[in-house]
PDB file of N, CA and C in Angstrom:
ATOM      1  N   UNK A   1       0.851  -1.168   0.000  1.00  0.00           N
ATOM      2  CA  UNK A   1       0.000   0.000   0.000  1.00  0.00           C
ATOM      3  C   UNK A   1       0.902   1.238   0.000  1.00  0.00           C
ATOM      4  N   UNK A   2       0.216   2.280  -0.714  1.00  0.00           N
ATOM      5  CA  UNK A   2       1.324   3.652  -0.737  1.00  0.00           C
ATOM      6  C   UNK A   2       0.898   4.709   0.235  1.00  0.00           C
ATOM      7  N   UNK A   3       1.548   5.577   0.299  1.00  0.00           N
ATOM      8  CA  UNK A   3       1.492   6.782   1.521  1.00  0.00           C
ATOM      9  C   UNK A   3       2.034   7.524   1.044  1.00  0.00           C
ATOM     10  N   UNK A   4       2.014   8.792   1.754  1.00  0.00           N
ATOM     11  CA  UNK A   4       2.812   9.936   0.895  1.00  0.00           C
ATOM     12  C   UNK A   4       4.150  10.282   2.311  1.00  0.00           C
ATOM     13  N   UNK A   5       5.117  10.653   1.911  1.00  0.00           N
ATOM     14  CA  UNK A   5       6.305  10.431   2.928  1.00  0.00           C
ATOM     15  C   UNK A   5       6.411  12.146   3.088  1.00  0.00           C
ATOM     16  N   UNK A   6       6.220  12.338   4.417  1.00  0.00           N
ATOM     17  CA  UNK A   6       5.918  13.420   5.490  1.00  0.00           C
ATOM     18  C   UNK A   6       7.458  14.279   4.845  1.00  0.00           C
ATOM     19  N   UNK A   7       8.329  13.951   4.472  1.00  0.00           N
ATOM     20  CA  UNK A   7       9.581  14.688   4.034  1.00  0.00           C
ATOM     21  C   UNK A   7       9.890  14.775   2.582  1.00  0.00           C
ATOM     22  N   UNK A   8       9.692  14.062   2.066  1.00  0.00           N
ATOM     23  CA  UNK A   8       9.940  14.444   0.842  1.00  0.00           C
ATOM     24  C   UNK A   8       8.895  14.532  -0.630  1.00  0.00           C
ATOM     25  N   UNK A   9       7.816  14.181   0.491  1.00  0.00           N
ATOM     26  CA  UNK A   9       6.452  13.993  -0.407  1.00  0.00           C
ATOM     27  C   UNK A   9       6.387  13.372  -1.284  1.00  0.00           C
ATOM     28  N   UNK A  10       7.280  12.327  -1.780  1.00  0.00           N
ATOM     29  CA  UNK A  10       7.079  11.273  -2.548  1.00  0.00           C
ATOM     30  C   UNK A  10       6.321   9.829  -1.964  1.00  0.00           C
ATOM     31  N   UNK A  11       5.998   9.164  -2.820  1.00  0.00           N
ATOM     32  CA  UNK A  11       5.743   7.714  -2.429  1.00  0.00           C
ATOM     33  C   UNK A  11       6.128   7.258  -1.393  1.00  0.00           C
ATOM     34  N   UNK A  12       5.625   6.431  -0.568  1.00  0.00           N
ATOM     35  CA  UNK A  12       6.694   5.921   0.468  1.00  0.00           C
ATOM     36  C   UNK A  12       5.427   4.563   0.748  1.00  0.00           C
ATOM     37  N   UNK A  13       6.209   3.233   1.233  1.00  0.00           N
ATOM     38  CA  UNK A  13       5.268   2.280   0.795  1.00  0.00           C
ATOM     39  C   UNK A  13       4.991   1.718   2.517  1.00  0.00           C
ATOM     40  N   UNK A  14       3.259   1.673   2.777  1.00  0.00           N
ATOM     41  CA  UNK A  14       3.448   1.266   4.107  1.00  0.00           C
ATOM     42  C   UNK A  14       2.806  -0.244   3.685  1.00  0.00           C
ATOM     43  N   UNK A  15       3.757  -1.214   4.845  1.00  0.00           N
ATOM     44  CA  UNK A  15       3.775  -2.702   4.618  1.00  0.00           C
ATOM     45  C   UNK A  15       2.062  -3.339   5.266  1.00  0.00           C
ATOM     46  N   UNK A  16       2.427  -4.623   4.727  1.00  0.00           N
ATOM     47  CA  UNK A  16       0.735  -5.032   4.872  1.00  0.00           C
ATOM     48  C   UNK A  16       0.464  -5.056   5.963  1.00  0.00           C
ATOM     49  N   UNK A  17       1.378  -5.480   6.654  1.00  0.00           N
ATOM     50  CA  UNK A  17       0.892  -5.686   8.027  1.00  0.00           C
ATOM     51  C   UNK A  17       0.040  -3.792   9.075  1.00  0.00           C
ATOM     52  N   UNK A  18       0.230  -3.191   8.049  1.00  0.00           N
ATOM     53  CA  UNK A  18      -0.372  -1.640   8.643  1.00  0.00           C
ATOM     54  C   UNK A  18       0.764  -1.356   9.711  1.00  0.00           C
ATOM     55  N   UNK A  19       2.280  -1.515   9.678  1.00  0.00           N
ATOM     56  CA  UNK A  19       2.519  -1.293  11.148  1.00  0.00           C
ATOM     57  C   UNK A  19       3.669  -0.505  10.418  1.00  0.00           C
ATOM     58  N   UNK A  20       4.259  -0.224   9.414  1.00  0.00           N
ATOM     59  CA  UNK A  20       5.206   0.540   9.150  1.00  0.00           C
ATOM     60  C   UNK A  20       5.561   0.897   8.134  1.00  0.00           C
ATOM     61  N   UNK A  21       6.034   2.514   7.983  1.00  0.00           N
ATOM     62  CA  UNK A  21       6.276   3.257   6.652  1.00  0.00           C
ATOM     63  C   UNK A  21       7.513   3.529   6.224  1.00  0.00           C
ATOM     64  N   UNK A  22       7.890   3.642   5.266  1.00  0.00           N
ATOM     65  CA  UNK A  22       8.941   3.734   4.713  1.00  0.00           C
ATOM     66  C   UNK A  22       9.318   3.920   3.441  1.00  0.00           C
ATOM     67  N   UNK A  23      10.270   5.266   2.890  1.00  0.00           N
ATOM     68  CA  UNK A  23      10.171   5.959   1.874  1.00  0.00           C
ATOM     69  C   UNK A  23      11.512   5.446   1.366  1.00  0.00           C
ATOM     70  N   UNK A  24      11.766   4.959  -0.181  1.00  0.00           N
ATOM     71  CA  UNK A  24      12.708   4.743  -0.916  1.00  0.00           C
ATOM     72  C   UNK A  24      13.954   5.359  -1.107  1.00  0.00           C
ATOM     73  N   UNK A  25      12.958   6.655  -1.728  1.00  0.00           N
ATOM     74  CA  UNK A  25      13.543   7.848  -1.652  1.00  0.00           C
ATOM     75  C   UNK A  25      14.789   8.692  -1.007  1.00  0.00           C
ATOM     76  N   UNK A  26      13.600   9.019   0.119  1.00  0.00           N
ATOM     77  CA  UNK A  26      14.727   9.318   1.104  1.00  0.00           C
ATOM     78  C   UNK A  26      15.340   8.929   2.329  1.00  0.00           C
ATOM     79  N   UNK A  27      15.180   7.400   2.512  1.00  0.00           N
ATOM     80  CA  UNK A  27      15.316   7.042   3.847  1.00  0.00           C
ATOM     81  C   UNK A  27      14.334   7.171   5.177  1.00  0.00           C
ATOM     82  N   UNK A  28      12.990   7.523   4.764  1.00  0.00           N
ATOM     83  CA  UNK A  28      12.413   8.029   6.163  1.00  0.00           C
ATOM     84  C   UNK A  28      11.843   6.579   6.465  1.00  0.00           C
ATOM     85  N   UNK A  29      11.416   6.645   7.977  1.00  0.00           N
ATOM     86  CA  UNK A  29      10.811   5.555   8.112  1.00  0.00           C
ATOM     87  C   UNK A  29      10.356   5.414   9.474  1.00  0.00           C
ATOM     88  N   UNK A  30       9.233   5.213   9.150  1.00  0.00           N
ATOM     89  CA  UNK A  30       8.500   4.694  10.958  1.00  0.00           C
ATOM     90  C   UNK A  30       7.584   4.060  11.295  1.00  0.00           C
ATOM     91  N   UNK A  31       7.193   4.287  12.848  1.00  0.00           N
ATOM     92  CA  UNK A  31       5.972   2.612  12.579  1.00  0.00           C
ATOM     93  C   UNK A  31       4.267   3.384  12.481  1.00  0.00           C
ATOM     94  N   UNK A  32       3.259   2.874  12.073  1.00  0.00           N
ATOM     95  CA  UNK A  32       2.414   3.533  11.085  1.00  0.00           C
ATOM     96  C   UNK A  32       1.726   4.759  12.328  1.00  0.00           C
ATOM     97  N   UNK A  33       1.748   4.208  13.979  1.00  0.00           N
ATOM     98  CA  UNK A  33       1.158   5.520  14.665  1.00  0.00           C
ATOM     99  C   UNK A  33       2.088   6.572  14.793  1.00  0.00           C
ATOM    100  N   UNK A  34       3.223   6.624  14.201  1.00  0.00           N
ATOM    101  CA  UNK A  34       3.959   7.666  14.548  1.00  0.00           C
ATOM    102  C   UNK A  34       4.009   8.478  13.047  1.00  0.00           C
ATOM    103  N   UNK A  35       3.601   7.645  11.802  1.00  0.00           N
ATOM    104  CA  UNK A  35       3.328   8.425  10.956  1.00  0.00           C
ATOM    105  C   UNK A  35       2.199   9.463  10.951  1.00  0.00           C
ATOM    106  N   UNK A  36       1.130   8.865  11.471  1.00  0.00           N
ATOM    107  CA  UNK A  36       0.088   9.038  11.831  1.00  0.00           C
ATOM    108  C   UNK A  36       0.102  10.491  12.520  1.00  0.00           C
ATOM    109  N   UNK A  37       0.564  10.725  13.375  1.00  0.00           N
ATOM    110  CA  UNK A  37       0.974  11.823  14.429  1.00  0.00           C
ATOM    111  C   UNK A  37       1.879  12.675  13.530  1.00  0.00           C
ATOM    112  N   UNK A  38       2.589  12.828  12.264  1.00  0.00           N
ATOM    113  CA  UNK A  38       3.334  13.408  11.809  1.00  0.00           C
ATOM    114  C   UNK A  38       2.554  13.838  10.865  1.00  0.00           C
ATOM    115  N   UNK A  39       1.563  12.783  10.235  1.00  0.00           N
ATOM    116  CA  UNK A  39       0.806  13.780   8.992  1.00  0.00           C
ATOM    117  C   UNK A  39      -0.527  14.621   9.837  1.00  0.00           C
ATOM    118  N   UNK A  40      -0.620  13.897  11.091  1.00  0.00           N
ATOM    119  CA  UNK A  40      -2.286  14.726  11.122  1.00  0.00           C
ATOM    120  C   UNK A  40      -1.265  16.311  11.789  1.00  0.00           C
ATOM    121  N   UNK A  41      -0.014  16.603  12.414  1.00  0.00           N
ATOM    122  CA  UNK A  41       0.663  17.906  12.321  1.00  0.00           C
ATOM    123  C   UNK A  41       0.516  18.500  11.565  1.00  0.00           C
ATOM    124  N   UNK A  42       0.864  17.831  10.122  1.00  0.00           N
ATOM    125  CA  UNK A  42       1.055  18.818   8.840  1.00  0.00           C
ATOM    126  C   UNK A  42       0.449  19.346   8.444  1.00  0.00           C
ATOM    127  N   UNK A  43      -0.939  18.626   9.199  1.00  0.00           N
ATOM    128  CA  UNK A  43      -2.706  19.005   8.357  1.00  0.00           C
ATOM    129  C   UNK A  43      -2.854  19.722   9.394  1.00  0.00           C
ATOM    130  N   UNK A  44      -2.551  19.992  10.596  1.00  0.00           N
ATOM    131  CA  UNK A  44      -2.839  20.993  11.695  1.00  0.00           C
ATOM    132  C   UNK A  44      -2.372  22.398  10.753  1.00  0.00           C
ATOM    133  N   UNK A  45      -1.181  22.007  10.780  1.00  0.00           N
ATOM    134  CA  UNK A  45      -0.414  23.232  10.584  1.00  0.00           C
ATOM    135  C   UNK A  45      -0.656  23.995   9.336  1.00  0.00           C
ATOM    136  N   UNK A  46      -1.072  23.417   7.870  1.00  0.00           N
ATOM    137  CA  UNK A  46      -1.574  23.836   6.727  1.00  0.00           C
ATOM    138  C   UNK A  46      -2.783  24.059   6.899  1.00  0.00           C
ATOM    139  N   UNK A  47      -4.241  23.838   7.688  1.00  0.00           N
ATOM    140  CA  UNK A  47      -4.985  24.447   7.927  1.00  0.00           C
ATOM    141  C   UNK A  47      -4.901  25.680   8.368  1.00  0.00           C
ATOM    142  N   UNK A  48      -3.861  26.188   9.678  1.00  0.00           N
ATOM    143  CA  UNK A  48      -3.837  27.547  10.617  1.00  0.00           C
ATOM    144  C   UNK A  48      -3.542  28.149   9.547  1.00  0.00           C
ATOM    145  N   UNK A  49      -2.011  27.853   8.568  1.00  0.00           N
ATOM    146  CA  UNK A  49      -1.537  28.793   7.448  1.00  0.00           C
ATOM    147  C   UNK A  49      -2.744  29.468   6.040  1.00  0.00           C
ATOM    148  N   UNK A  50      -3.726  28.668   5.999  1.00  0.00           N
ATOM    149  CA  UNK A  50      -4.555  28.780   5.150  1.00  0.00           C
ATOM    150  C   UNK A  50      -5.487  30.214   4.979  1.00  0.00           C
ATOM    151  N   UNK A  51      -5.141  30.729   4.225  1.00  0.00           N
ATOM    152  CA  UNK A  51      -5.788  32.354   3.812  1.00  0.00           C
ATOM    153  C   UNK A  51      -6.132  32.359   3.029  1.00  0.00           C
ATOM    154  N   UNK A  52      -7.941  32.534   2.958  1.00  0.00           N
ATOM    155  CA  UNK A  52      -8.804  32.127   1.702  1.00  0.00           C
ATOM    156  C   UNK A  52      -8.381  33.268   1.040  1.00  0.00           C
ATOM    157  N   UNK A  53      -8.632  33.367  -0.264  1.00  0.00           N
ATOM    158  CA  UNK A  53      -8.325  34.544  -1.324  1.00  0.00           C
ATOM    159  C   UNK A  53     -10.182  35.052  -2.083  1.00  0.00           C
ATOM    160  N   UNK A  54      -9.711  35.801  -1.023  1.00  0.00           N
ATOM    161  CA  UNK A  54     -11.389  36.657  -1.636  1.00  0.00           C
ATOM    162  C   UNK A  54     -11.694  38.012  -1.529  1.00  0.00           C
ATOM    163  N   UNK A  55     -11.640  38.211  -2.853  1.00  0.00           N
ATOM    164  CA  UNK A  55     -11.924  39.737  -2.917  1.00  0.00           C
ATOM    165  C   UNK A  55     -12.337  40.568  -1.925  1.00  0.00           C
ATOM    166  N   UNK A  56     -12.507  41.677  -1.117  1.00  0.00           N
ATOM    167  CA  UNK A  56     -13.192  42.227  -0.417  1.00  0.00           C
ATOM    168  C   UNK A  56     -12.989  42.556   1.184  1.00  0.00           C
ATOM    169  N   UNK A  57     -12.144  41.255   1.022  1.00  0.00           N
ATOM    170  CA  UNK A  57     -11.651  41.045   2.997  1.00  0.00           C
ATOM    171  C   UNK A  57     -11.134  41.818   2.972  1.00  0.00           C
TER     172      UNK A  57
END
C-alpha cells in the first residue's frame, strides 16, 4: 500500500501488516502511529496557514 512520505512527499510504501512506513527515496521511516501523528501535524499546521483569497476582505 502507498502513503505519501511526510519529508519528501514522494511515495513511500506502508507494509501489509499496517505497522510501518517507509520511503525509498529518502530514507524516512516509521511505525504507522507515529506516521500518523506526523501527517495529522502537517494538516494541523496547513490548515492555521490557510488564507482564503477573496476579494473584499
Amino acid at each position: 500500500m502507498d502513503a505519501r512520505c511526510p519529508e519528501c512527499e514522494k511515495v513511500a510504501i506502508l507494509d501489509d501488516d499496517v505497522t510501518n512506513v517507509k520511503c525509498p527515496h529518502c530514507n524516512f521511516e516509521a511505525d504507522y502511529d507515529t506516521y500518523l501523528e506526523i501527517m495529522k501535524d502537517q494538516a494541523i499546521n496547513m490548515s492555521s496557514e490557510y488564507i482564503p483569497d477573496r476579494p473584499g476582505l
